[in-house]
Protein backbone atom coordinates (compact mmCIF):
# COMPACT_ATOMS: atom_id res chain seq x y z
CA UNK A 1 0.00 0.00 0.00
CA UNK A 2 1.14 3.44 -0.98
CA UNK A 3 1.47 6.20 1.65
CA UNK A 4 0.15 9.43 -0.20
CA UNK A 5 2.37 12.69 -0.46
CA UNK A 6 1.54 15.50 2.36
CA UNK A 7 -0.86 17.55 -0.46
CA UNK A 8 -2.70 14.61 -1.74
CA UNK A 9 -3.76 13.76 2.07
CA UNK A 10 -4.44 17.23 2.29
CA UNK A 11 -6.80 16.93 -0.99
CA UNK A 12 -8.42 13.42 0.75
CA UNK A 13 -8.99 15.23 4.05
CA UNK A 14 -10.38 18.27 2.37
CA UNK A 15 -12.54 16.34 0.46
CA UNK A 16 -13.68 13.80 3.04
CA UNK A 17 -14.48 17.19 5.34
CA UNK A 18 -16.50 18.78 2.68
CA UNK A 19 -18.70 15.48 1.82
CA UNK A 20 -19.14 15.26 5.78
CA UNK A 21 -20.74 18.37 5.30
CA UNK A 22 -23.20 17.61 3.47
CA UNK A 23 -21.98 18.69 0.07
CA UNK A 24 -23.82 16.61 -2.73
CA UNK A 25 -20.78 16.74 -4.80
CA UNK A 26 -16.98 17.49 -4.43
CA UNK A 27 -14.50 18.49 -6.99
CA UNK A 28 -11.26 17.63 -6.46
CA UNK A 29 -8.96 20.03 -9.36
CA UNK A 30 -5.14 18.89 -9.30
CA UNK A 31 -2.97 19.27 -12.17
CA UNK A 32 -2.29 16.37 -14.68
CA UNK A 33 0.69 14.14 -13.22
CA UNK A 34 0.12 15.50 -9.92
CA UNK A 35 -1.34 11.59 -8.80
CA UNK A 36 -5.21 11.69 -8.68
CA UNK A 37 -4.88 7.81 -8.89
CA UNK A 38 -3.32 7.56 -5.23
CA UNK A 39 -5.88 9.97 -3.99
CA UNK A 40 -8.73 8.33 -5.54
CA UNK A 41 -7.86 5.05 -3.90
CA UNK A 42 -7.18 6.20 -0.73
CA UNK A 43 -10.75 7.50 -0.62
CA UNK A 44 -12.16 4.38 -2.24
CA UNK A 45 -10.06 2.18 0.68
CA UNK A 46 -11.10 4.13 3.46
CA UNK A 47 -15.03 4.44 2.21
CA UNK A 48 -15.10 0.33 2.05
CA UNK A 49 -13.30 0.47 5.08
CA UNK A 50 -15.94 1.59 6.70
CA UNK A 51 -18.62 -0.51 4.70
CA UNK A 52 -19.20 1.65 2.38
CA UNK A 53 -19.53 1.38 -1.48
CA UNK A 54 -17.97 2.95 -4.26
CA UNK A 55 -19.18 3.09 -7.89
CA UNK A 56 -16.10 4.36 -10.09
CA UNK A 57 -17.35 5.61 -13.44
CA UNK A 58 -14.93 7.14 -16.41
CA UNK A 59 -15.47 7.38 -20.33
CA UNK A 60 -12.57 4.81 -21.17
CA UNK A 61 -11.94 1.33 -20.90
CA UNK A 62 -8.48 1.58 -20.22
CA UNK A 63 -8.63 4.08 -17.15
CA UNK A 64 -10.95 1.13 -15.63
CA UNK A 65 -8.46 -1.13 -15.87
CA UNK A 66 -5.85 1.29 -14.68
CA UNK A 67 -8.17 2.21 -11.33
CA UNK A 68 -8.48 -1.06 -10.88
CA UNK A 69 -5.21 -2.13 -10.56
CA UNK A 70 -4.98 1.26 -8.20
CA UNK A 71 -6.98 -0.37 -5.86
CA UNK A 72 -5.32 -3.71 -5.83
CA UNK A 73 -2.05 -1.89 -4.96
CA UNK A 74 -3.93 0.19 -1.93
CA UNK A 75 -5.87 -2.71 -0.58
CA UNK A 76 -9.38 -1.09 -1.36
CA UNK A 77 -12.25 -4.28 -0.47
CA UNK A 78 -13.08 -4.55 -4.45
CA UNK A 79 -16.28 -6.98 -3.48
CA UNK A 80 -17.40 -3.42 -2.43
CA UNK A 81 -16.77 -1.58 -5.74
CA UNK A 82 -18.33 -1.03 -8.69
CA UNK A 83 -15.89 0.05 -11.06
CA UNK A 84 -17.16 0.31 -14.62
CA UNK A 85 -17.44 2.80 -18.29
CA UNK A 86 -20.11 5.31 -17.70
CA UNK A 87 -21.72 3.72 -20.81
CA UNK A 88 -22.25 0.43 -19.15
CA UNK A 89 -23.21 1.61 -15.78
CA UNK A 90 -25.77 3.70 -17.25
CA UNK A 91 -27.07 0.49 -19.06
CA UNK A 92 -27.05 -1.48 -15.92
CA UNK A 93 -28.48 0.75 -13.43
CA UNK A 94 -30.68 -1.18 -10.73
CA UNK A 95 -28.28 -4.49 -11.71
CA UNK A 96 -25.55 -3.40 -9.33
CA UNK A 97 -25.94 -2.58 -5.48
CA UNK A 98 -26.87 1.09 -4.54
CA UNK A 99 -23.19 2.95 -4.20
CA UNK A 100 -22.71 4.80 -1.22
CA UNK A 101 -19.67 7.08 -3.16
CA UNK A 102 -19.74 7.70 -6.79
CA UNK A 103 -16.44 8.69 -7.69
CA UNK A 104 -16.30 10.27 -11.10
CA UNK A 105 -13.00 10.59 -13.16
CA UNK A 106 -11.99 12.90 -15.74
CA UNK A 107 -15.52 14.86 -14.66
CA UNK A 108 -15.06 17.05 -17.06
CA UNK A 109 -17.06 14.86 -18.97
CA UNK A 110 -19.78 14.59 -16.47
CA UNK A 111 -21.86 16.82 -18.23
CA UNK A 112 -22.81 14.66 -20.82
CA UNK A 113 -26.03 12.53 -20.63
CA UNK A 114 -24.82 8.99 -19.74
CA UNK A 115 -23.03 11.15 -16.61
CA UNK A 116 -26.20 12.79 -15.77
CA UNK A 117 -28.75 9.61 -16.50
CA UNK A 118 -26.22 7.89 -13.63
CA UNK A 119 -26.63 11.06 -11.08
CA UNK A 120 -30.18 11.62 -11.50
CA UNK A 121 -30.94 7.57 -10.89
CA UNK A 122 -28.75 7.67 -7.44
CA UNK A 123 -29.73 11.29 -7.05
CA UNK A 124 -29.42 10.97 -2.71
CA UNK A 125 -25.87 9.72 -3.23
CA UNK A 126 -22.92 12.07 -2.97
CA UNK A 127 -20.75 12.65 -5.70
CA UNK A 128 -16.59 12.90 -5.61
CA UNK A 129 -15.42 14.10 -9.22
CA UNK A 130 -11.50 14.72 -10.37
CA UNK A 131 -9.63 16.41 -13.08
CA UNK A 132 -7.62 18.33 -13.60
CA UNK A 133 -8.97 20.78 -15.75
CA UNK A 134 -12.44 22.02 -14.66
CA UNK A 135 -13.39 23.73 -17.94
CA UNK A 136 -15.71 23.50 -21.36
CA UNK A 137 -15.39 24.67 -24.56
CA UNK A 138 -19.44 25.15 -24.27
CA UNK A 139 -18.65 27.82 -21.34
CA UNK A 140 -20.87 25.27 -18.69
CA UNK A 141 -19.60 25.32 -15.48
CA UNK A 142 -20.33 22.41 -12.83
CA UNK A 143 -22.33 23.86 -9.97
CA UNK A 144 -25.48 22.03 -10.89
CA UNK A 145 -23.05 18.99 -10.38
CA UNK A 146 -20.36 19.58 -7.46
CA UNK A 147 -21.10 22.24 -4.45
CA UNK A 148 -18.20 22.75 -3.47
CA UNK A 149 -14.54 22.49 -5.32
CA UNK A 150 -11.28 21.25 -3.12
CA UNK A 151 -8.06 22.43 -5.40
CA UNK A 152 -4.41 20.99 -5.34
CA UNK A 153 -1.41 22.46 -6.03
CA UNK A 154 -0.43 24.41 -8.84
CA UNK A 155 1.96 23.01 -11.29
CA UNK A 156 4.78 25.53 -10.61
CA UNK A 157 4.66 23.84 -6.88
CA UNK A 158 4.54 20.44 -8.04
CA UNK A 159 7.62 21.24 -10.63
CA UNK A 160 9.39 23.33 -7.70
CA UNK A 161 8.85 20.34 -5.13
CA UNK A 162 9.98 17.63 -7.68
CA UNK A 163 6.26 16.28 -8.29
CA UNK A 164 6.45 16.73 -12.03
CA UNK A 165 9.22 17.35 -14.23
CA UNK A 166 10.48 21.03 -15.49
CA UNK A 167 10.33 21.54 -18.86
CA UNK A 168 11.27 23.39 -21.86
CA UNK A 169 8.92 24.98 -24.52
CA UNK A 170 9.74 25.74 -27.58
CA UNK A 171 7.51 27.38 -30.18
CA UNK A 172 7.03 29.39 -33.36
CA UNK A 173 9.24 32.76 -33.81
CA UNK A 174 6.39 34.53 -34.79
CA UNK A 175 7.17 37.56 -37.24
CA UNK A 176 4.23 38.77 -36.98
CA UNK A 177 3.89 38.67 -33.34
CA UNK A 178 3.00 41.79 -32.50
CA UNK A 179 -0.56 41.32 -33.79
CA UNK A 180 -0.87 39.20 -30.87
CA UNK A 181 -2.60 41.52 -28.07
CA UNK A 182 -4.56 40.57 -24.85
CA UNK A 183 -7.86 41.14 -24.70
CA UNK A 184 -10.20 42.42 -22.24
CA UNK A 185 -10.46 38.92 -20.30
CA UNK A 186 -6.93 38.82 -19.68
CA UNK A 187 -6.03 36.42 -22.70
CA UNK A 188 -4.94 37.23 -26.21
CA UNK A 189 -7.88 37.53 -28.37
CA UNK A 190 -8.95 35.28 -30.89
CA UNK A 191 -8.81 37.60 -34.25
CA UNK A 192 -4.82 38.62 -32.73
CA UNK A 193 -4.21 35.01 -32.94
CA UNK A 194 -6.07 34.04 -36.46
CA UNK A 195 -4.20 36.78 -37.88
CA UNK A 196 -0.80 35.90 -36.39
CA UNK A 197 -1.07 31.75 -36.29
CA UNK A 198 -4.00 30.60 -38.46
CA UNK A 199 -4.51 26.94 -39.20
CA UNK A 200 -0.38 26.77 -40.02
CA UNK A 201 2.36 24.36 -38.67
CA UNK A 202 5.25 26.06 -38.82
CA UNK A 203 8.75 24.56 -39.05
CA UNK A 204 10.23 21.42 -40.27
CA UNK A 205 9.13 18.87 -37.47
CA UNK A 206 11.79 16.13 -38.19
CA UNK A 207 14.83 18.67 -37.97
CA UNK A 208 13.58 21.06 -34.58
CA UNK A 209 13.05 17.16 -32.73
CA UNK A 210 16.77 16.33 -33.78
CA UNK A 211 17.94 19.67 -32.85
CA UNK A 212 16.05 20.00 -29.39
CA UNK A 213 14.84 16.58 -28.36
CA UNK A 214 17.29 13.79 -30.46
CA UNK A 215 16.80 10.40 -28.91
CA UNK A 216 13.76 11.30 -25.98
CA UNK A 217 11.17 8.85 -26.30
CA UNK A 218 8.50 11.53 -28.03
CA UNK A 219 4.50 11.76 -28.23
CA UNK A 220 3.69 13.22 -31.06
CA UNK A 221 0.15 14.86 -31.54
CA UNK A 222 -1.07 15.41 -35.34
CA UNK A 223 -4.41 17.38 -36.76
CA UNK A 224 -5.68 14.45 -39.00
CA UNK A 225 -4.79 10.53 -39.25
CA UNK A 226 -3.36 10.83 -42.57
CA UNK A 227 -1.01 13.95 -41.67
CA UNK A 228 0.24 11.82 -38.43
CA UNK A 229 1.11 8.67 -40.26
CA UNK A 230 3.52 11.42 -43.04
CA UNK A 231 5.13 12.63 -40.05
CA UNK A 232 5.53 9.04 -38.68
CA UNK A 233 7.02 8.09 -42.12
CA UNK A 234 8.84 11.38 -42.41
CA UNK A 235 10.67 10.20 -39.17
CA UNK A 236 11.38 6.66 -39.98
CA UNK A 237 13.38 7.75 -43.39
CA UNK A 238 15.28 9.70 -40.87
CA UNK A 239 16.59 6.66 -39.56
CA UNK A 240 13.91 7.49 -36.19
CA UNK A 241 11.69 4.76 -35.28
CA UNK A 242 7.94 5.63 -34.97
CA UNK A 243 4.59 4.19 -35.86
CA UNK A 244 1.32 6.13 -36.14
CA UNK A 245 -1.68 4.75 -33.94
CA UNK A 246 -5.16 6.04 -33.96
CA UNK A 247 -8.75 4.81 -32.93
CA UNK A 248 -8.80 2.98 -35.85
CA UNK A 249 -6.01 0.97 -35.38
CA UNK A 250 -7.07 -2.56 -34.35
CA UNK A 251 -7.45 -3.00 -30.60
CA UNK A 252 -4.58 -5.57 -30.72
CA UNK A 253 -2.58 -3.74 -32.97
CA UNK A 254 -3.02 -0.43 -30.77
CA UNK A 255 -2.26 -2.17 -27.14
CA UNK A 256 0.93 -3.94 -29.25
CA UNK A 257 2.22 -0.44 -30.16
CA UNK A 258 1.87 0.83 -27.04
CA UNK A 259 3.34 -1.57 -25.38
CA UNK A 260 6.61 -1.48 -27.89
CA UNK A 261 6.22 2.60 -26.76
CA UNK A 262 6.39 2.16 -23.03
CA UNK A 263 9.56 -0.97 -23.64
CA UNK A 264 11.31 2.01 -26.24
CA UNK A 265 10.95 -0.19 -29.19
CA UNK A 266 9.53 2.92 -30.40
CA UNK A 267 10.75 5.75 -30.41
CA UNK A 268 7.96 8.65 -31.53
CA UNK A 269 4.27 7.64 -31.38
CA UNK A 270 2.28 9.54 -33.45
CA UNK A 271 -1.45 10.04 -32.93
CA UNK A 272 -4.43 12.34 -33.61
CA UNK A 273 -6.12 12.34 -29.94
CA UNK A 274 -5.77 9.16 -28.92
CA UNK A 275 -3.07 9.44 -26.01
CA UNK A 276 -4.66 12.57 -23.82
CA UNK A 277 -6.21 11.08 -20.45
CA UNK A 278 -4.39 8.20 -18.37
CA UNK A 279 -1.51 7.09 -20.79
CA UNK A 280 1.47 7.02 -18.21
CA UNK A 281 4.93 6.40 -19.51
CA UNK A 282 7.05 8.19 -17.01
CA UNK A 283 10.20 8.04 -19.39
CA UNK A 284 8.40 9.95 -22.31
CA UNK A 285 10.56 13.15 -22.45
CA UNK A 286 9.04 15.30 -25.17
CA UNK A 287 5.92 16.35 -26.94
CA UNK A 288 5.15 17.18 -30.41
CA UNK A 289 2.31 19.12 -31.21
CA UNK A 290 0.88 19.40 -34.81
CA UNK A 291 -2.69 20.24 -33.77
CA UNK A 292 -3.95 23.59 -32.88
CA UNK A 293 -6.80 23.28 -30.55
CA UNK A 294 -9.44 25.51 -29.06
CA UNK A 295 -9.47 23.18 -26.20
CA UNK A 296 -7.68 24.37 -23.11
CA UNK A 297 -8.38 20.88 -21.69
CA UNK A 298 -7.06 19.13 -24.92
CA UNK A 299 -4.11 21.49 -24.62
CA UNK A 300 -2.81 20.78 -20.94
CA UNK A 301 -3.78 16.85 -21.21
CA UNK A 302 -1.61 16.85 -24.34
CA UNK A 303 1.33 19.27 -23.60
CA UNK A 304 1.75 17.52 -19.87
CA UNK A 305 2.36 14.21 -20.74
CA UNK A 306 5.88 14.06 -20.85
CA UNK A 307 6.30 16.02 -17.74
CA UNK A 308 5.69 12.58 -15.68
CA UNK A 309 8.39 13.10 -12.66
CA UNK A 310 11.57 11.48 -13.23
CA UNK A 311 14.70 12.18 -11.41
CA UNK A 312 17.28 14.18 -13.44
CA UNK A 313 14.61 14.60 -16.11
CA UNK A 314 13.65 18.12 -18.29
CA UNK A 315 10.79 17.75 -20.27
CA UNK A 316 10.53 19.09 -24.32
CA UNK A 317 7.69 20.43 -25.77
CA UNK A 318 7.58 21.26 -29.29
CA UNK A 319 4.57 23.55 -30.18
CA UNK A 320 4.55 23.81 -34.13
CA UNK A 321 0.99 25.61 -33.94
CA UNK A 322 1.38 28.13 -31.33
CA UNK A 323 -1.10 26.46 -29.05
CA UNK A 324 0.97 28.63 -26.06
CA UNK A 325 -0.59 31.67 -27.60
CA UNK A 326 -3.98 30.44 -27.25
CA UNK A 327 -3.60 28.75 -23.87
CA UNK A 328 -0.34 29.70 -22.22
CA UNK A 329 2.17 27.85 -21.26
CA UNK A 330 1.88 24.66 -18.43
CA UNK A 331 2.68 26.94 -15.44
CA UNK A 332 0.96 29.68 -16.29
CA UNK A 333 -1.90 30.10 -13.44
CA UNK A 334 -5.84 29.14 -14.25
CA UNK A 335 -8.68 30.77 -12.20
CA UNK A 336 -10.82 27.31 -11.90
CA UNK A 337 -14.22 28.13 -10.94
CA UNK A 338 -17.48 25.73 -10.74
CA UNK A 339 -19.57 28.72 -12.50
CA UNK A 340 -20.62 29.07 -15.94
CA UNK A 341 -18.35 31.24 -17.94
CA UNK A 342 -19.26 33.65 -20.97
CA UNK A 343 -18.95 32.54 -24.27
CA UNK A 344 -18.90 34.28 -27.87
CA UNK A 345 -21.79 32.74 -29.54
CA UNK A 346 -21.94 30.72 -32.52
CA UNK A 347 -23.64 30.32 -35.37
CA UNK A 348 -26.34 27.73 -35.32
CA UNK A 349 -24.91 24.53 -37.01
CA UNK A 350 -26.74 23.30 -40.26
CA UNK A 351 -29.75 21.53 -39.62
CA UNK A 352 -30.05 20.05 -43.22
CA UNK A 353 -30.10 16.13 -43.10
CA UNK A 354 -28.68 13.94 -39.93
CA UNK A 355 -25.32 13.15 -41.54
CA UNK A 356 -23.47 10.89 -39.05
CA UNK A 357 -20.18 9.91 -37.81
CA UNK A 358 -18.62 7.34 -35.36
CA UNK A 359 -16.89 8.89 -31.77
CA UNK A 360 -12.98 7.43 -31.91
CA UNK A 361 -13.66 7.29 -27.95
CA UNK A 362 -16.82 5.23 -27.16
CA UNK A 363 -17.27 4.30 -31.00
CA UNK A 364 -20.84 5.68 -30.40
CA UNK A 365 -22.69 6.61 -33.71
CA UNK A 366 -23.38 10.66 -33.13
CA UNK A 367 -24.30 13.18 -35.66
CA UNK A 368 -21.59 14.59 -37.79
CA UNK A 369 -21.85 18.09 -36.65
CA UNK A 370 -21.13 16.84 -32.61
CA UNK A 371 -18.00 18.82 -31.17
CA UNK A 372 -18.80 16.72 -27.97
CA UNK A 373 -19.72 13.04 -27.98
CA UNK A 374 -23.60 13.32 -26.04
CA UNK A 375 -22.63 9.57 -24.94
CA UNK A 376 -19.14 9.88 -23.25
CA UNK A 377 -18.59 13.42 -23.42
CA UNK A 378 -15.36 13.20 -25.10
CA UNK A 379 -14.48 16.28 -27.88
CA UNK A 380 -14.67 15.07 -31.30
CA UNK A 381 -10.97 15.84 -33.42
CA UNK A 382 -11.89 17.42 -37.01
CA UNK A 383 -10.40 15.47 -39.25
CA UNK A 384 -10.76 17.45 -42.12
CA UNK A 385 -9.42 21.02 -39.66
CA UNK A 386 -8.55 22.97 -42.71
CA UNK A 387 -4.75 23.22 -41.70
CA UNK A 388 -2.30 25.37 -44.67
CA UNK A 389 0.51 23.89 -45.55
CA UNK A 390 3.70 23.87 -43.36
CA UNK A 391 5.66 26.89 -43.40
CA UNK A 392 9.05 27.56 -42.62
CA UNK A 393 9.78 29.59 -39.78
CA UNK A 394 11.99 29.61 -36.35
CA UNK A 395 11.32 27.38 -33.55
CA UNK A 396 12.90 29.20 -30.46
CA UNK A 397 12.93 28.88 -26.59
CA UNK A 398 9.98 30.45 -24.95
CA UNK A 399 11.04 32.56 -22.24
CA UNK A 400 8.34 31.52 -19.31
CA UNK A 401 9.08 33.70 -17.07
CA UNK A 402 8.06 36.83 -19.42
CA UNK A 403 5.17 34.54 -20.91
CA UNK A 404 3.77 33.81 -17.50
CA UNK A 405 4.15 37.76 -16.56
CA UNK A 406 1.94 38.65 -19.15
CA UNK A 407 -0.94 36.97 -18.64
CA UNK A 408 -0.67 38.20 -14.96
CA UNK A 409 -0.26 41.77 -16.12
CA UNK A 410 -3.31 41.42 -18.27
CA UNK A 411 -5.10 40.06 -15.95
CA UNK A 412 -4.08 42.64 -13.18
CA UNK A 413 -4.58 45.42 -15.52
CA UNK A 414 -8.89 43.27 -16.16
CA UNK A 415 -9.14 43.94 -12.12
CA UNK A 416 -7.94 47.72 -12.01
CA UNK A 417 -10.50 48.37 -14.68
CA UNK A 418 -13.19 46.83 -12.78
CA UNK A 419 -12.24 49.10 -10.10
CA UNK A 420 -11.43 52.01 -11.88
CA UNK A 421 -14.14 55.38 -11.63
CA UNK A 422 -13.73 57.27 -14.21
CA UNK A 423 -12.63 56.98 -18.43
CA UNK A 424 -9.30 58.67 -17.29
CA UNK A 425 -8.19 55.99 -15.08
CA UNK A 426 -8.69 53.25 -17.69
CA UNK A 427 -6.58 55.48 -19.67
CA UNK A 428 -3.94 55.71 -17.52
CA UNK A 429 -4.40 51.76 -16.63
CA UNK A 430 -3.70 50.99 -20.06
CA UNK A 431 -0.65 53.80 -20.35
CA UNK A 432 0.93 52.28 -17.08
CA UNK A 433 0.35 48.50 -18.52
CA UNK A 434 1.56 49.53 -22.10
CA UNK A 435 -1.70 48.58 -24.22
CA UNK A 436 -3.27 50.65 -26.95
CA UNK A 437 -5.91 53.17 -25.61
CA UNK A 438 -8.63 50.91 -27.20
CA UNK A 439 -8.58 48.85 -24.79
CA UNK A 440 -9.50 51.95 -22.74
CA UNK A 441 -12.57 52.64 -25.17
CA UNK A 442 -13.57 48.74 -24.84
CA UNK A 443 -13.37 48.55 -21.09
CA UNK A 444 -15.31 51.93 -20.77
CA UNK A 445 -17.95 50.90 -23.35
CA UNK A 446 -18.67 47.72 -21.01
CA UNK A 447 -19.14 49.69 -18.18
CA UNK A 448 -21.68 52.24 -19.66
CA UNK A 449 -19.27 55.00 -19.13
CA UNK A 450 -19.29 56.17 -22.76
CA UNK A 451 -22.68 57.17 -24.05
C-alpha cells in the first residue's frame, strides 16, 4: 500500500471534510501528473473500510483497468466496488448494489447525458469528481453537479517540489507577433491570434526534434490521421523509429504499439487524440504538437504528458501551432471556478439532413456536426481542420518567465479596470500597462461610461 504525499492527504482530508458536510458533490482540481490515482484510492479504501460502497465511473476502458489495478495496490475491499465505463453503468443501473460514493474521473465529462442519467438515478448519493482541468469549450460550469470544489497544487509547486518534471517549450518565432494583443479577459484575443497563427504548422518537425529533443522517447500529436502517419514516415526515413496509432487501429494492434512505446521499441508515437487522459509512460521526455486546438483541456492533457516526474529529467515540448498563444504555457496560473463562464456565440450549425459519424472514444454513432460526444462526453478531433501547408519559420525557446508575466499583467490590468471610476483611469491603466488606448474605449464601453 502506498502512503500518499503530504498535499494529496491534504486533498483526501479536504474532500472527506466537505462530503461530511453535506456537500452533494466534491470536486477535487489537481494538475495532470500530480497523482489523482493515489488519492482516488485512498478514498475508495477508506469508504469500504468503513462498509461503504464505491461506484467508479470514467469514459474509457483503459482508465478502468488502470483504477483497478490502483486499488489492488492500496488494498481497497473490491467486493465493495463497482468500477465500470459510464456507458455500461448507465445500461445497468438497478443491476448493481446502490453505491454509497460515486467517484467520477476525468468529470469534465460529467456533463454529458450517460453522466447525468447515472446522477439523476442515485440522485441521494454524494458525488466525488477529479480532473484536472475544470473547464468547457461550451462555457458550462459544474455547480449544478459539485457544491463545493477542493483544489491541489499548482503546477509551478509540483515542478518546484519535484512532483512533475520542469520543462522546456519551444515554439514558433512569430514575425508577426505583434498582432498578438490581450484582450479584455486577460487572454490574447482570438482575431490577434487568427491573424498571427491561423490553421499553419510552422517549421520542419523532423529537424527542430533532432535539434532540441534527439533520442527522448517523443509523443507526437497530429491534426488528422493521414497527416500523423507522413510525419511518422517522415521520421522513420530519418533513420527514427515511430509508428502512427489512432482509434482505428485494431485493438490488438493499438495495445501492441503501445506496449513497444512504453519498452522504447519505439521511439515517436504519433497520434491524432488518442493518447490525452491516463496514458502514463514516465520516461516519455518530449511532446510534439501538430494540432492547434481551441481546447484548453485538450491542450494541458496533451502538452503535460511528458512532464511525468523522473529524477534528473527536463521535459521538451515542441509547439509547431502556437497552441501557447492560445492557452499559455503549463505553469501559467488558471482561475478554476465551478460557474458558468461567458462565451462568444456561434452560429447555429446546419440543420439540413442527420449526416453521421462514429466517436474514436466510445465508437458511439453521433451526428456529424457533434464537437462533444452526447454519450461519453469526449471532444470530437476534425479530421478534415482545414490546416495550410507547413511553413518555414523559427522554432525558439519560450522565455516563461516573461510569458507567464503577461498573462498576470493582463489580468491585473482586467481587475484595475473593474475598479477604476472614471474613463481617465482606464486610460492611464492601459498607459501604465503599455496597451493601446482601445482597450481603454472597450473597457469603458462595457461599463456604460461612454454614451
Amino acid at each position: 500500500m502506498l502512503k500518499p504525499y503530504d498535499y494529496q492527504q491534504k486533498l483526501i482530508d479536504e474532500a472527506r471534510q466537505k462530503l461530511a458536510e453535506k456537500n452533494q458533490g466534491v470536486l477535487i482540481v489537481s494538475p495532470a501528473g500530480s497523482g489523482k490515482s493515489i488519492v482516488i484510492a485512498e478514498i475508495a479504501r477508506l469508504t469500504t473500510k468503513k462498509g461503504g460502497r464505491v461506484l467508479f465511473i470514467v469514459h474509457r476502458q483503459e482508465l478502468v483497468d488502470q483504477i483497478t489495478e490502483s486499488f489492488r495496490q492500496q488494498d481497497v475491499n473490491l467486493n465493495q466496488c463497482t468500477i465500470l465505463t459510464v456507458g455500461k453503468a448507465k445500461n445497468r443501473l438497478g443491476k448493481f448494489p446502490k453505491p454509497s460514493l460515486i467517484i467520477t474521473d476525468e468529470s469534465h465529462h460529467s456533463r454529458a447525458n450517460t453522466y447525468q442519467k447515472i446522477y439523476e438515478y442515485f440522485d441521494d448519493v454524494p458525488r466525488l469528481g477529479f480532473t484536472a482541468t475544470p473547464w468547457r469549450m461550451n462555457g458550462k460550469g459544474f455547480a449544478d453537479i459539485y457544491s463545493a470544489m477542493v483544489k491541489g497544487p499548482t503546477v509551478k509547486w509540483l515542478v518546484d517540489h519535484q512532483k512533475l518534471a520542469p520543462y522546456t517549450y519551444y515554439s514558433v518565432n512569430l514575425a508577426d507577433a505583434d498582432k498578438l494583443h490581450f484582450s479584455s479577459n486577460g487572454d490574447f484575443s482570438n482575431k490577434s491570434i487568427d491573424d498571427a497563427l491561423g490553421r499553419t504548422i510552422f517549421g520542419d518537425v523532423v529537424k527542430t526534434w533532432k535539434r532540441v529533443a534527439n533520442g527522448r522517447k517523443t509523443i507526437l500529436y497530429a491534426h488528422s490521421r493521414k497527416y500523423s502517419a507522413q510525419i511518422a514516415q517522415k521520421f522513420c526515413d530519418a533513420g527514427v523509429k515511430a509508428v502512427h496509432c489512432d482509434s482505428k487501429t485494431p485493438q490488438r494492434e493499438r495495445e501492441k504499439i503501445m506496449q513497444d512505446f512504453k519498452d522504447g521499441k519505439i521511439l515517436v508515437l504519433c497520434n491524432v487524440d488518442l493518447i490525452s487522459e491516463g496514458f502514463n509512460v514516465p520516461d516519455c521526455s518530449c511532446v510534439i504538437m501538430l494540432r492547434p486546438t481551441a481546447s484548453l483541456v485538450l491542450d494541458i492533457q496533451q502538452s503535460m504528458r511528458c512532464m511525468r516526474y523522473v529524477p534528473d529529467k527536463k521535459a521538451i515540448i515542441i509547439d509547431h501551432v502556437g497552441n501557447c498563444y492560445r492557452h499559455g504555457l503549463p505553469l501559467s496560473p488558471h482561475n478554476w471556478t465551478l460557474k458558468d463562464r461567458k462565451r462568444k456565440k456561434r452560429r447555429k450549425a446546419n440543420a439540413m439532413g442527420q449526416p453521421i459519424k462514429t466517436c474514436p472514444t466510445c465508437y458511439a454513432v453521433i451526428p456529424a456536426q457533434c464537437k462533444t460526444c452526447p454519450v461519453c462526453g469526449a471532444e470530437i478531433p476534425i479530421e478534415n481542420s482545414g490546416m495550410k501547408e507547413e511553413r518555414d519559420a523559427e522554432i525558439v525557446k519560450i522565455d516563461q518567465f516573461k510569458f507567464v508575466t503577461d498573462y498576470k499583467k493582463a489580468r491585473y490590468a482586467q481587475m484595475k479596470a473593474e475598479e477604476a471610476a472614471t474613463v481617465e483611469d482606464l486610460y492611464e491603466i492601459a498607459k501604465a500597462r503599455g496597451y493601446k488606448p482601445g482597450w481603454a474605449y472597450v473597457q469603458a464601453k462595457k461599463r456604460g461610461m461612454l454614451s
